[in-house]
N, C-alpha and C. Protein backbone atom coordinates (compact mmCIF):
# COMPACT_ATOMS: atom_id res chain seq x y z
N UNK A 1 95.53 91.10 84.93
CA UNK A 1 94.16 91.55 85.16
C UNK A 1 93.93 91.78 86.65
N UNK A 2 92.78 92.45 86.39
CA UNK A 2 92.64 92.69 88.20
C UNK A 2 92.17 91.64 89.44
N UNK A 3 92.77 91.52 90.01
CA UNK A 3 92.33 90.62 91.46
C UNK A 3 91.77 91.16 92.67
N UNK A 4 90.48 91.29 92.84
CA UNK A 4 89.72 91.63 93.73
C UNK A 4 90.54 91.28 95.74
N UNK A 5 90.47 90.08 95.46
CA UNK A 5 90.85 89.56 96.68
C UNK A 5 92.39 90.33 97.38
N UNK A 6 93.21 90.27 96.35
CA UNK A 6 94.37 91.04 97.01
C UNK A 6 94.57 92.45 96.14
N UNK A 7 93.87 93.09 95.62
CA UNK A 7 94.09 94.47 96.00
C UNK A 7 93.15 94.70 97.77
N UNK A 8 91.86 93.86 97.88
CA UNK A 8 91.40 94.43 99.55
C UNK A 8 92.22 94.06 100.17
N UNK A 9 93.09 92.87 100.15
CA UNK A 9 94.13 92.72 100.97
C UNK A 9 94.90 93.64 101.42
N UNK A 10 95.66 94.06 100.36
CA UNK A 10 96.59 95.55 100.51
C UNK A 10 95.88 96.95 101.35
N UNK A 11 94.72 97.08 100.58
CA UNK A 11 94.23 98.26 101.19
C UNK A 11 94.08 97.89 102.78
N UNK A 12 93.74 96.49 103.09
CA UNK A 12 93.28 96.16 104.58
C UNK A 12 94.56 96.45 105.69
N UNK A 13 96.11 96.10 104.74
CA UNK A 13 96.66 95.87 105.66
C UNK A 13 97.63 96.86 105.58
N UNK A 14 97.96 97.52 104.64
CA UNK A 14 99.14 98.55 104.04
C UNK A 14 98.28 99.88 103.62
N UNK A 15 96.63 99.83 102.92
CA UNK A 15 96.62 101.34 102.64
C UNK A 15 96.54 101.57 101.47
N UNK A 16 97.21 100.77 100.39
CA UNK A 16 97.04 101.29 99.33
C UNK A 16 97.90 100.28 98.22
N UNK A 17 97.75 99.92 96.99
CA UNK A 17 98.39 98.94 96.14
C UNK A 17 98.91 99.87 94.80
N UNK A 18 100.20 99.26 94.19
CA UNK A 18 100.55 99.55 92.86
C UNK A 18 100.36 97.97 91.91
N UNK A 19 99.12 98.34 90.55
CA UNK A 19 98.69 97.28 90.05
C UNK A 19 99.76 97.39 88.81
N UNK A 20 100.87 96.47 88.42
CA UNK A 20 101.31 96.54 86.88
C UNK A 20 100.49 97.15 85.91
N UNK A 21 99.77 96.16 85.13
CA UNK A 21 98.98 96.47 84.53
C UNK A 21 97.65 95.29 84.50
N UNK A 22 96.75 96.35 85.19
CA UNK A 22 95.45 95.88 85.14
C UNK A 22 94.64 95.92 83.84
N UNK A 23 94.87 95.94 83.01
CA UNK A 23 93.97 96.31 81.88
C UNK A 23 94.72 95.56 80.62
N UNK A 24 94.16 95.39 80.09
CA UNK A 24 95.17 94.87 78.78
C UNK A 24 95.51 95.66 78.01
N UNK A 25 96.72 95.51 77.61
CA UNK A 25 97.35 96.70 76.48
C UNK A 25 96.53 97.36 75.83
N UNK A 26 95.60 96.63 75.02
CA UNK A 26 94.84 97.10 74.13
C UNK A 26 93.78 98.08 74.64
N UNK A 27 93.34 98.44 76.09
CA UNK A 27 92.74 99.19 76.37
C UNK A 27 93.57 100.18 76.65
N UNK A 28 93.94 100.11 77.37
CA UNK A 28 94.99 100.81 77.76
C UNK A 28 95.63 101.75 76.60
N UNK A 29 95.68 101.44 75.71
CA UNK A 29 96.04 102.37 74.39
C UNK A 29 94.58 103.01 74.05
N UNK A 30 93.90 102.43 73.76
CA UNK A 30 92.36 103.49 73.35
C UNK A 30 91.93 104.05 74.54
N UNK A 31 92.64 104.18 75.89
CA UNK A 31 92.57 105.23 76.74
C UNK A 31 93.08 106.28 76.68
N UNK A 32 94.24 105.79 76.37
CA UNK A 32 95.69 106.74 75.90
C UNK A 32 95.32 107.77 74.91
N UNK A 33 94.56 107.14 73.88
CA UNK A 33 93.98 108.09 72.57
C UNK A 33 92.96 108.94 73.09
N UNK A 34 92.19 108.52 73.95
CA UNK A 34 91.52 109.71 74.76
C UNK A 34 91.48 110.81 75.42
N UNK A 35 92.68 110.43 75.62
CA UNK A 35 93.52 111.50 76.39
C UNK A 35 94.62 112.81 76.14
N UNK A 36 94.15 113.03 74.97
CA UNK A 36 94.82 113.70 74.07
C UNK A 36 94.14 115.60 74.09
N UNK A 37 95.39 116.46 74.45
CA UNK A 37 94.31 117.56 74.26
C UNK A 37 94.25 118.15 72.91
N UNK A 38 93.38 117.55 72.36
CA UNK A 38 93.72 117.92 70.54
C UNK A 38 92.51 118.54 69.97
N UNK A 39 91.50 119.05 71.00
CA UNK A 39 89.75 118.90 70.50
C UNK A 39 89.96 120.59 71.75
N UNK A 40 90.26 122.05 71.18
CA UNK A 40 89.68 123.30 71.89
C UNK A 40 88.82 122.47 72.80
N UNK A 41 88.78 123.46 73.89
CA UNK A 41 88.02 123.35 75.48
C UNK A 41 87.64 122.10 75.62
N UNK A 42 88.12 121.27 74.82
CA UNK A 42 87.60 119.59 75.76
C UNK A 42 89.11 119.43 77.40
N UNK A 43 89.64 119.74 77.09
CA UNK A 43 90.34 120.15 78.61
C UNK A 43 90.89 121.20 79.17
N UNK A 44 90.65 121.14 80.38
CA UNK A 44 90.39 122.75 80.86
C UNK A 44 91.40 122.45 82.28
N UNK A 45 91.78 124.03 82.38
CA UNK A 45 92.82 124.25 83.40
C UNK A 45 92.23 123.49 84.69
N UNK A 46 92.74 122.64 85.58
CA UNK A 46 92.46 122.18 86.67
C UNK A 46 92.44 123.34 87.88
N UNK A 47 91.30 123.56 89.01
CA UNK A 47 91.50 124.55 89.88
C UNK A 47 90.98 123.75 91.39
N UNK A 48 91.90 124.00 92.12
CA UNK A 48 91.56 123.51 93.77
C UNK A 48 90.74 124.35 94.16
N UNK A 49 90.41 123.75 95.37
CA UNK A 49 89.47 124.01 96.62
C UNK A 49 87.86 123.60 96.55
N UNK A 50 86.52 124.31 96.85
CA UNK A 50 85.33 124.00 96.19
C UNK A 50 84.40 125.03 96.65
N UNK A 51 83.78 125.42 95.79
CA UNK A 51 82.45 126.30 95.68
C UNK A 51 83.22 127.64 95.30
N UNK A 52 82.47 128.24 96.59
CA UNK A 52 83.24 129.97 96.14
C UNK A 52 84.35 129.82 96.11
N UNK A 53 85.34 129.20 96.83
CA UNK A 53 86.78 129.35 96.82
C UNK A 53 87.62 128.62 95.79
N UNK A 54 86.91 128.00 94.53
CA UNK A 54 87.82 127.18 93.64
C UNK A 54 88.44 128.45 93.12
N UNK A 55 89.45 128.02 92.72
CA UNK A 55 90.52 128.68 92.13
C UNK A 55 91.55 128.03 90.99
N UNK A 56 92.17 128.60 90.34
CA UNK A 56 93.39 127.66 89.28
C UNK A 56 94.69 128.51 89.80
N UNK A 57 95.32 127.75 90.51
CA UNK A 57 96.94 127.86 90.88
C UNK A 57 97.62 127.25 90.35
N UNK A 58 98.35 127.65 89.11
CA UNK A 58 99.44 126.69 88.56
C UNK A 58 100.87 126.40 89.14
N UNK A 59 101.00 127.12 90.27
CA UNK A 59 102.05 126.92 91.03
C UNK A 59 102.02 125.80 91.95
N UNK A 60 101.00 125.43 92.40
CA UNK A 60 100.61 124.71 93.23
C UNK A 60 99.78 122.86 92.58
N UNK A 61 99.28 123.41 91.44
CA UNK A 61 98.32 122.60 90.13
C UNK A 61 98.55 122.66 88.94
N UNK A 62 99.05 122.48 87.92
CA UNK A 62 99.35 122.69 86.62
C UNK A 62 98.94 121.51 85.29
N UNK A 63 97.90 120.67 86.02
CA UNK A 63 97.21 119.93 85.12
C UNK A 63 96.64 120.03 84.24
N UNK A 64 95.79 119.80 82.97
CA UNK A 64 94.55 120.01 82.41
C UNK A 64 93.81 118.63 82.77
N UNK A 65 92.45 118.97 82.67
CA UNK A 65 91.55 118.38 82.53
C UNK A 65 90.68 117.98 82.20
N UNK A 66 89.81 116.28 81.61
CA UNK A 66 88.79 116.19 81.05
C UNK A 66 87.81 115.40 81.72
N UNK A 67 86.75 115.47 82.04
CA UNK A 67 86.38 114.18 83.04
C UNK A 67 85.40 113.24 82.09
N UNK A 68 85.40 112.49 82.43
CA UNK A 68 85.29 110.95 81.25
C UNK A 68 84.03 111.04 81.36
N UNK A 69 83.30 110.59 79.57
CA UNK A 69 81.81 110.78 79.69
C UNK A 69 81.01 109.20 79.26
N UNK A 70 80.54 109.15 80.48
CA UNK A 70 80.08 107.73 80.03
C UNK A 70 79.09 107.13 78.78
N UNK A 71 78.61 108.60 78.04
CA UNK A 71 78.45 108.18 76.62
C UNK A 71 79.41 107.80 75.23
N UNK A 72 80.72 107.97 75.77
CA UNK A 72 81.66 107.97 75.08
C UNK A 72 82.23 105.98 75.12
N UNK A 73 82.71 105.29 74.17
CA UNK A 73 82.58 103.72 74.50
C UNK A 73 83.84 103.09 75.14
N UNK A 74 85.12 104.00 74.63
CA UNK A 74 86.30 103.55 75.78
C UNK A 74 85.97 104.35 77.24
N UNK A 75 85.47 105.74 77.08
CA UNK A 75 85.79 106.09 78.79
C UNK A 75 84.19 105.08 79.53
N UNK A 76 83.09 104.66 78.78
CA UNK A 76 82.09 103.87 79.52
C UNK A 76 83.00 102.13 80.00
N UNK A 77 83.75 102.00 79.04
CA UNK A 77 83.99 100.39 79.23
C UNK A 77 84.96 100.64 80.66
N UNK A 78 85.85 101.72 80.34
CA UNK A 78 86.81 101.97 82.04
C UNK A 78 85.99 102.36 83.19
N UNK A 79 84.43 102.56 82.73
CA UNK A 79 83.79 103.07 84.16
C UNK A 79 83.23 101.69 84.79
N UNK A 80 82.64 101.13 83.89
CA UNK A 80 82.18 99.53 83.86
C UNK A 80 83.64 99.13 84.31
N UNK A 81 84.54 98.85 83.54
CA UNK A 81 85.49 97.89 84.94
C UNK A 81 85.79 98.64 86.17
N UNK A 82 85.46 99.81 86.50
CA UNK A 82 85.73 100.60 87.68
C UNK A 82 84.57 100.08 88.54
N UNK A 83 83.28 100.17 88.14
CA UNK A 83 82.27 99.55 88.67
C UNK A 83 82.16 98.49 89.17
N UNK A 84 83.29 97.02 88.58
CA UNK A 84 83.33 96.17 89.17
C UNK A 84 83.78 95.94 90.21
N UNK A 85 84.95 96.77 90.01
CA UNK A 85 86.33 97.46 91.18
C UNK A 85 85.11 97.90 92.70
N UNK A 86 83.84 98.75 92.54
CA UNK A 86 83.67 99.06 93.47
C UNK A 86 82.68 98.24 94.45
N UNK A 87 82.25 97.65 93.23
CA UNK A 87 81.62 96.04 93.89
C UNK A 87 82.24 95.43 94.66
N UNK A 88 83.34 94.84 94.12
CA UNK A 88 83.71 94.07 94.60
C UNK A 88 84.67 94.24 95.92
N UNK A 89 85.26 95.22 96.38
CA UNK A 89 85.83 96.26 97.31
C UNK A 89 84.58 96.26 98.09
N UNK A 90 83.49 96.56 97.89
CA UNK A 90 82.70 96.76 98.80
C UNK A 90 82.13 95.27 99.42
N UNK A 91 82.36 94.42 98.80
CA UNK A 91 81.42 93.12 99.13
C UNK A 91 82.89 92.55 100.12
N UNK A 92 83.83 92.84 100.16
CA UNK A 92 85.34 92.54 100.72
C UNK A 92 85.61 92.95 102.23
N UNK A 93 85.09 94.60 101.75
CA UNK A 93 85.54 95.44 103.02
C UNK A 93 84.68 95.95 103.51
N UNK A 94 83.61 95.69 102.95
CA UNK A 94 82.13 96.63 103.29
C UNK A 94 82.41 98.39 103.59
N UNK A 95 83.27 99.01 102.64
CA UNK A 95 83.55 100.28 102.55
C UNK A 95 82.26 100.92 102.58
N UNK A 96 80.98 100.64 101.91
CA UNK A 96 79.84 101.49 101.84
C UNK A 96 80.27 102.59 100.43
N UNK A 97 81.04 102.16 99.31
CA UNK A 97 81.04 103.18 98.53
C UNK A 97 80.31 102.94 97.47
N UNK A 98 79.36 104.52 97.05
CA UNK A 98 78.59 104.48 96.33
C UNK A 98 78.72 104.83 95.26
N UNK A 99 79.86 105.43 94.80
CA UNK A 99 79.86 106.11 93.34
C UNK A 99 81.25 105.98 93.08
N UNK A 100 81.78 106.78 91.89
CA UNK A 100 83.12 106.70 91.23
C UNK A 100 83.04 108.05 90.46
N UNK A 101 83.76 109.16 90.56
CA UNK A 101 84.05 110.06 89.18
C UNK A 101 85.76 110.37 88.99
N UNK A 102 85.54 110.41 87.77
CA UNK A 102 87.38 110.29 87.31
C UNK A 102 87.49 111.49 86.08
N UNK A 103 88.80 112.05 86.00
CA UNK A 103 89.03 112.69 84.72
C UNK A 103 90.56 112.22 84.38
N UNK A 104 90.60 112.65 83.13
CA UNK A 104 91.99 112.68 82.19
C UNK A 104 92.39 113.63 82.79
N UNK A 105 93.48 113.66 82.98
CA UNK A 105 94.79 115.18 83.47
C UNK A 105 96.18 114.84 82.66
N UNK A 106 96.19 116.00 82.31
CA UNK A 106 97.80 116.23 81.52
C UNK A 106 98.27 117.32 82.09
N UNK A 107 99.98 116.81 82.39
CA UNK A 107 100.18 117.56 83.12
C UNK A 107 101.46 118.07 81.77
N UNK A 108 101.34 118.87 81.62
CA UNK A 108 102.70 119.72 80.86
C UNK A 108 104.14 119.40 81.06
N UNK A 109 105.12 119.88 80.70
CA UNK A 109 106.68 119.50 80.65
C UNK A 109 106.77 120.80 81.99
N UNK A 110 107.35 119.97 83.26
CA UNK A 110 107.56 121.23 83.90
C UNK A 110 106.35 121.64 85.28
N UNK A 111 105.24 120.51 84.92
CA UNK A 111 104.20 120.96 85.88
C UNK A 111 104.10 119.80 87.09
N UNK A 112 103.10 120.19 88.06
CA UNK A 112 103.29 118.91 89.00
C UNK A 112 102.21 119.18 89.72
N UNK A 113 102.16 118.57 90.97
CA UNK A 113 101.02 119.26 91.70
C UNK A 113 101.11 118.99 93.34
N UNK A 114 101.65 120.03 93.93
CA UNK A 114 102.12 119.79 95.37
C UNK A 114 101.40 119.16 96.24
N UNK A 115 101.87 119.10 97.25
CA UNK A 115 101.60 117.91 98.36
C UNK A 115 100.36 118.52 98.72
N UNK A 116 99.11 117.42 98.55
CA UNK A 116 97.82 117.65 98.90
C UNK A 116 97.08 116.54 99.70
N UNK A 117 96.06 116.28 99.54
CA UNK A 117 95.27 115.26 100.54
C UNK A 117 93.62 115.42 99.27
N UNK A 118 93.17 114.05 99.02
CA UNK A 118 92.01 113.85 98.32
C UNK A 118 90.83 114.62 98.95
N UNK A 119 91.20 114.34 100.10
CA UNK A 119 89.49 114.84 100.73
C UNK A 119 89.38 116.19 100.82
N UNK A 120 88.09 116.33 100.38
CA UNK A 120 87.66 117.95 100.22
C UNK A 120 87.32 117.97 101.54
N UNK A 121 87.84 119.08 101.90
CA UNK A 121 88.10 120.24 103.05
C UNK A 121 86.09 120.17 103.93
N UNK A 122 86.12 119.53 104.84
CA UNK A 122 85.09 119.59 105.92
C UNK A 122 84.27 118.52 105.23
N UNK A 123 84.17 117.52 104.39
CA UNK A 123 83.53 116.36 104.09
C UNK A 123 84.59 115.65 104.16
N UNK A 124 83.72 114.07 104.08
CA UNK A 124 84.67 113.01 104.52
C UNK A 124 84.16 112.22 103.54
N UNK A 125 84.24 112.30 101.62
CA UNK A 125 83.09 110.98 100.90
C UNK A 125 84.20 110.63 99.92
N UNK A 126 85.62 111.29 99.55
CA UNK A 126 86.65 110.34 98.90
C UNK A 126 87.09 109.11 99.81
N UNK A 127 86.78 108.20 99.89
CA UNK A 127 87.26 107.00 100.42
C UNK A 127 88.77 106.63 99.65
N UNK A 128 88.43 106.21 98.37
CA UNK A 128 89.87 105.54 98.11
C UNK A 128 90.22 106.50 96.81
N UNK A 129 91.16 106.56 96.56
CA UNK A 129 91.64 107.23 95.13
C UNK A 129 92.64 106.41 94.36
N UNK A 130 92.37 106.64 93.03
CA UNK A 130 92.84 105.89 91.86
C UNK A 130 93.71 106.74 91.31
N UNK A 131 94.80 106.09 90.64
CA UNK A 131 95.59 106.53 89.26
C UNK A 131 95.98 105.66 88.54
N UNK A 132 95.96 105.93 87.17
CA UNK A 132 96.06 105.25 86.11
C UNK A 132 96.75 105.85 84.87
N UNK A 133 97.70 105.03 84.60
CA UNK A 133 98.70 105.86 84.19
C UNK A 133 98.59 105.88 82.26
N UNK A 134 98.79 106.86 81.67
CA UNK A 134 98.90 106.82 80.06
C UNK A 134 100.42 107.11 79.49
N UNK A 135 101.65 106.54 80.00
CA UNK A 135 102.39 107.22 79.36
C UNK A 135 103.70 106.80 78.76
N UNK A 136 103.43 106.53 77.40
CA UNK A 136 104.09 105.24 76.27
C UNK A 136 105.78 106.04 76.85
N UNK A 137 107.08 104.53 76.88
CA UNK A 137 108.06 104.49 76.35
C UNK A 137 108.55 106.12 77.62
N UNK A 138 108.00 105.74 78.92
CA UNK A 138 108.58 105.89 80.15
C UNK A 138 109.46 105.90 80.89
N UNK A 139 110.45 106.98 80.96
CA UNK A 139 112.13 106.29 81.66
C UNK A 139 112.13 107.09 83.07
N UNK A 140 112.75 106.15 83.71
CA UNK A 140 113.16 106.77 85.13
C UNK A 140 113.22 108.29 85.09
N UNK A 141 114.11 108.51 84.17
CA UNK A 141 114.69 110.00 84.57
C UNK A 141 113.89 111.12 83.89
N UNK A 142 112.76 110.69 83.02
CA UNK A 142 111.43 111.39 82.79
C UNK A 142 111.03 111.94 84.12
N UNK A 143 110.97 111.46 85.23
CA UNK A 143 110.31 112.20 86.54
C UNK A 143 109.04 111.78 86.11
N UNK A 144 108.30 113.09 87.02
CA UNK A 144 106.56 113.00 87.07
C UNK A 144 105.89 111.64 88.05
N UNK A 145 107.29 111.14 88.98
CA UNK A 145 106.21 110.37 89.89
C UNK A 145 105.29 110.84 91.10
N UNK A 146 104.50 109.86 91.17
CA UNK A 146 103.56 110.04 92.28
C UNK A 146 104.35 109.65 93.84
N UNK A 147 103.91 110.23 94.80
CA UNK A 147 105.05 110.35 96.23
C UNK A 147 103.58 110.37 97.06
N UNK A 148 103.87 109.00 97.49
CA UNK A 148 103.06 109.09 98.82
C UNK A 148 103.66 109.26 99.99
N UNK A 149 102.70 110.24 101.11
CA UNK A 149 103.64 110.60 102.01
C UNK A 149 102.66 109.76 103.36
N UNK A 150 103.47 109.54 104.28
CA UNK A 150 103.08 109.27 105.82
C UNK A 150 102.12 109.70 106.15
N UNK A 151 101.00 109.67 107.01
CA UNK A 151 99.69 110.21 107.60
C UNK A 151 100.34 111.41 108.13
N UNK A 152 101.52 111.61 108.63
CA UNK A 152 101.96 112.36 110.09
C UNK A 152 103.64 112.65 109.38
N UNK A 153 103.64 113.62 109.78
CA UNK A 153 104.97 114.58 109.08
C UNK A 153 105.18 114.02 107.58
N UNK A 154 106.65 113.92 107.40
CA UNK A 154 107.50 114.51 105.74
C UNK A 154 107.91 112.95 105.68
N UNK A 155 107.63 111.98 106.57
CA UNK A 155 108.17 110.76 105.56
C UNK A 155 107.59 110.27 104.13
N UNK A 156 108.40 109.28 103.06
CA UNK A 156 107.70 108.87 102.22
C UNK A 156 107.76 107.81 102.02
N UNK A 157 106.47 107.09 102.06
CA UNK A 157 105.88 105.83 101.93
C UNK A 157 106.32 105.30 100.65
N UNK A 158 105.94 105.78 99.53
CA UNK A 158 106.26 104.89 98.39
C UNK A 158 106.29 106.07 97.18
N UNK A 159 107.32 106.02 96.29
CA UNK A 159 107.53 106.69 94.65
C UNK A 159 107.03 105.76 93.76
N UNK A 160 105.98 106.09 93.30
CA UNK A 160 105.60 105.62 91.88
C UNK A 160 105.86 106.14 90.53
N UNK A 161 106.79 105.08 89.73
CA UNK A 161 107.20 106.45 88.18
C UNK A 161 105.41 105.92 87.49
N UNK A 162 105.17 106.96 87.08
CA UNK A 162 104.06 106.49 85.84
C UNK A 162 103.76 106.01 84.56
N UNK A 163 104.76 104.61 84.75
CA UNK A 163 104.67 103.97 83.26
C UNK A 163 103.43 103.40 83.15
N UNK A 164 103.33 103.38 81.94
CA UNK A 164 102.17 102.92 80.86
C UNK A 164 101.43 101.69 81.49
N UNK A 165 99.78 102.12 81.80
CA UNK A 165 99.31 100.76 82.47
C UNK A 165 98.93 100.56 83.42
N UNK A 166 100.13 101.62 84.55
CA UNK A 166 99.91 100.93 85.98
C UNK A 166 98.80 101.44 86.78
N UNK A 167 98.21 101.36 87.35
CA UNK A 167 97.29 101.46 88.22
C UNK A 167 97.79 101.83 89.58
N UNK A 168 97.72 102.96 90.56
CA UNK A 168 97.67 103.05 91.94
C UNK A 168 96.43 103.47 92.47
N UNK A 169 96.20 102.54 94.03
CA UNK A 169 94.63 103.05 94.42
C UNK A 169 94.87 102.45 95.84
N UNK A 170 94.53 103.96 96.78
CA UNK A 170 95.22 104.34 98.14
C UNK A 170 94.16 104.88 98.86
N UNK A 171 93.81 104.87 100.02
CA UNK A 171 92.72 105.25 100.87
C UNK A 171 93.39 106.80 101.16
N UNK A 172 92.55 107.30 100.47
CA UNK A 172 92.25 109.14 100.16
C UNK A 172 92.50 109.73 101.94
N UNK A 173 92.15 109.49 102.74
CA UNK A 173 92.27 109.77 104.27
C UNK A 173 93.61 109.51 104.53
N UNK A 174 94.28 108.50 104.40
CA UNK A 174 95.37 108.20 105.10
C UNK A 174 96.69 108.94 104.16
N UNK A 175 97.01 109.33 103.06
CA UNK A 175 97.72 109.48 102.39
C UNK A 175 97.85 110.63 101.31
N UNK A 176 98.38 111.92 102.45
CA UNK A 176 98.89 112.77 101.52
C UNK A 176 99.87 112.38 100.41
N UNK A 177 99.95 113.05 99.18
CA UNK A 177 100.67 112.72 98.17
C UNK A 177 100.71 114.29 97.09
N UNK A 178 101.68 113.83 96.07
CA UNK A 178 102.17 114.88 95.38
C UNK A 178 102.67 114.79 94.14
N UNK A 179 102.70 115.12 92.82
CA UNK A 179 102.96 114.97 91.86
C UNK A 179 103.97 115.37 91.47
N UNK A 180 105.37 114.80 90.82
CA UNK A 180 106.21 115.38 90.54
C UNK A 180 106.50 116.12 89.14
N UNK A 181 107.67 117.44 88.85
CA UNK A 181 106.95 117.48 87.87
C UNK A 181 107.99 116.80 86.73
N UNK A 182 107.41 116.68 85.52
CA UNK A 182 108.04 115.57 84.86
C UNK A 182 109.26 116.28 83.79
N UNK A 183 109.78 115.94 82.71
CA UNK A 183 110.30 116.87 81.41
C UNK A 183 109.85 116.78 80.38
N UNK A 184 108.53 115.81 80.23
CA UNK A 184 107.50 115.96 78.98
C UNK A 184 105.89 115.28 79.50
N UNK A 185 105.41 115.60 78.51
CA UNK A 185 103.76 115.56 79.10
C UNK A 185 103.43 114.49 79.89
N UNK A 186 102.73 114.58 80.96
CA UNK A 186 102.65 113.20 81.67
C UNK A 186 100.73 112.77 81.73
N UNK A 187 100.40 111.95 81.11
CA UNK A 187 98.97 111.69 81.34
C UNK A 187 98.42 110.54 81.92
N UNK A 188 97.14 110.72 82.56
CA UNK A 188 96.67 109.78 83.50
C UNK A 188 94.95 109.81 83.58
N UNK A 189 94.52 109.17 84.29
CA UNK A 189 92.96 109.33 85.00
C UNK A 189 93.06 108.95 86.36
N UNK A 190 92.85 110.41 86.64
CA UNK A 190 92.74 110.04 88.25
C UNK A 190 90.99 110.06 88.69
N UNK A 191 91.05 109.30 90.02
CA UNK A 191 89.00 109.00 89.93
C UNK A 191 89.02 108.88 91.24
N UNK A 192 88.05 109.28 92.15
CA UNK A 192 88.24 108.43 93.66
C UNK A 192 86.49 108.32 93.66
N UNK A 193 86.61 106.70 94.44
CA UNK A 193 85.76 105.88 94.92
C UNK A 193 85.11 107.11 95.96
N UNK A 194 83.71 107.04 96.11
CA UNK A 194 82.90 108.24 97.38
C UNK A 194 81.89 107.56 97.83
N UNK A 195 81.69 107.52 99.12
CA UNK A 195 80.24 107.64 99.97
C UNK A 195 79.77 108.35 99.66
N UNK A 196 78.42 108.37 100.49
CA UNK A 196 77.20 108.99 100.25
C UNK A 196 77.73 109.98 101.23
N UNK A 197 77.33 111.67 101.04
CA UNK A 197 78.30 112.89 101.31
C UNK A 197 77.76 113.17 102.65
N UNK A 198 78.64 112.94 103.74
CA UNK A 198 78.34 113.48 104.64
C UNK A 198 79.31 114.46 104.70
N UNK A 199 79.09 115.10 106.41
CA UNK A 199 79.71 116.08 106.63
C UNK A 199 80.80 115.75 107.63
């Protein structure tokens, strides 16, 4: 389960933590079932950038997407423990973060999503970013990990494979990263923690 005290630890002193599994199996599977693209236009092609300039590059992005509706009772119970997550982070580090939004992404056999950075382009309100992984009976050589890279040039900080469960959550500023792409569907919820939007 989750430990408040040393995930702020990590973020205080390293940047960013990989949680086993924070959740208990049993959620963790009726997430999993959520995440399914089995329901027309409940997930939709993922597209970068924002406003006039969003766009869908699958060369660059090749996700789908659903973003979690808090009338729904598994994606409300993961916003509620996310909520605690931001409590308690904030009462730790005094981050000042005010909100949370997250979606389901599936990424296809073959897709990935190149080396990017959380924060939208001339705002500064992703503070930390989350991943959470959906993906039963996981092998190394599946691919599809997450690659965090250095603040400053091409080093890499840490490979995460995305087995079933795990949790990563990394301060969005400091840590470009990149999705690899996998050889069968890879699913997750990614969400980042935000301030109040400045410029």
């Amino acid at each position: 389960m989750m430990n408040i005290e040393t995930i702020a630890d990590q973020l205080a002193h390293i940047g960013y933590i990989v949680l086993e599994q924070p959740l208990l199996p049993a959620q963790s599977t009726q997430l999993y079932s959520r995440c399914q693209d089995d329901e027309r236009q409940r997930f939709q092609p993922a597209r970068i950038g924002r406003n006039a300039e969003l766009r869908q590059l699958d060369v660059i992005r090749g996700d789908m997407i659903c973003w979690l509706n808090d009338r729904d009772g598994i994606d409300h119970d993961y916003l509620v423990w996310m909520e605690e997550l931001r409590s308690g982070l904030n009462s730790a580090l005094y981050l000042g973060l005010f909100d949370y939004e997250c979606h389901y992404a599936i990424y296809r056999a073959g897709a990935g999503y190149a080396r990017h950075s959380d924060v939208l382009s001339g705002r500064r309100n992703r503070v930390l970013s989350t991943v959470f992984y959906l993906n039963n009976d996981w092998q190394l050589d599946d691919g599809g990990e997450l690659v965090l890279f250095a603040p400053e040039g091409d080093g890499i900080i840490d490979t995460v494979t995305p087995t079933f469960g795990k949790m990563v959550i990394f301060l969005s500023e400091s840590f470009p990263h990149a999705v690899l792409s996998a050889c069968k569907p890879r699913r997750s919820i990614a969400g980042w923690f935000r301030v109040r939007n400045v410029a």
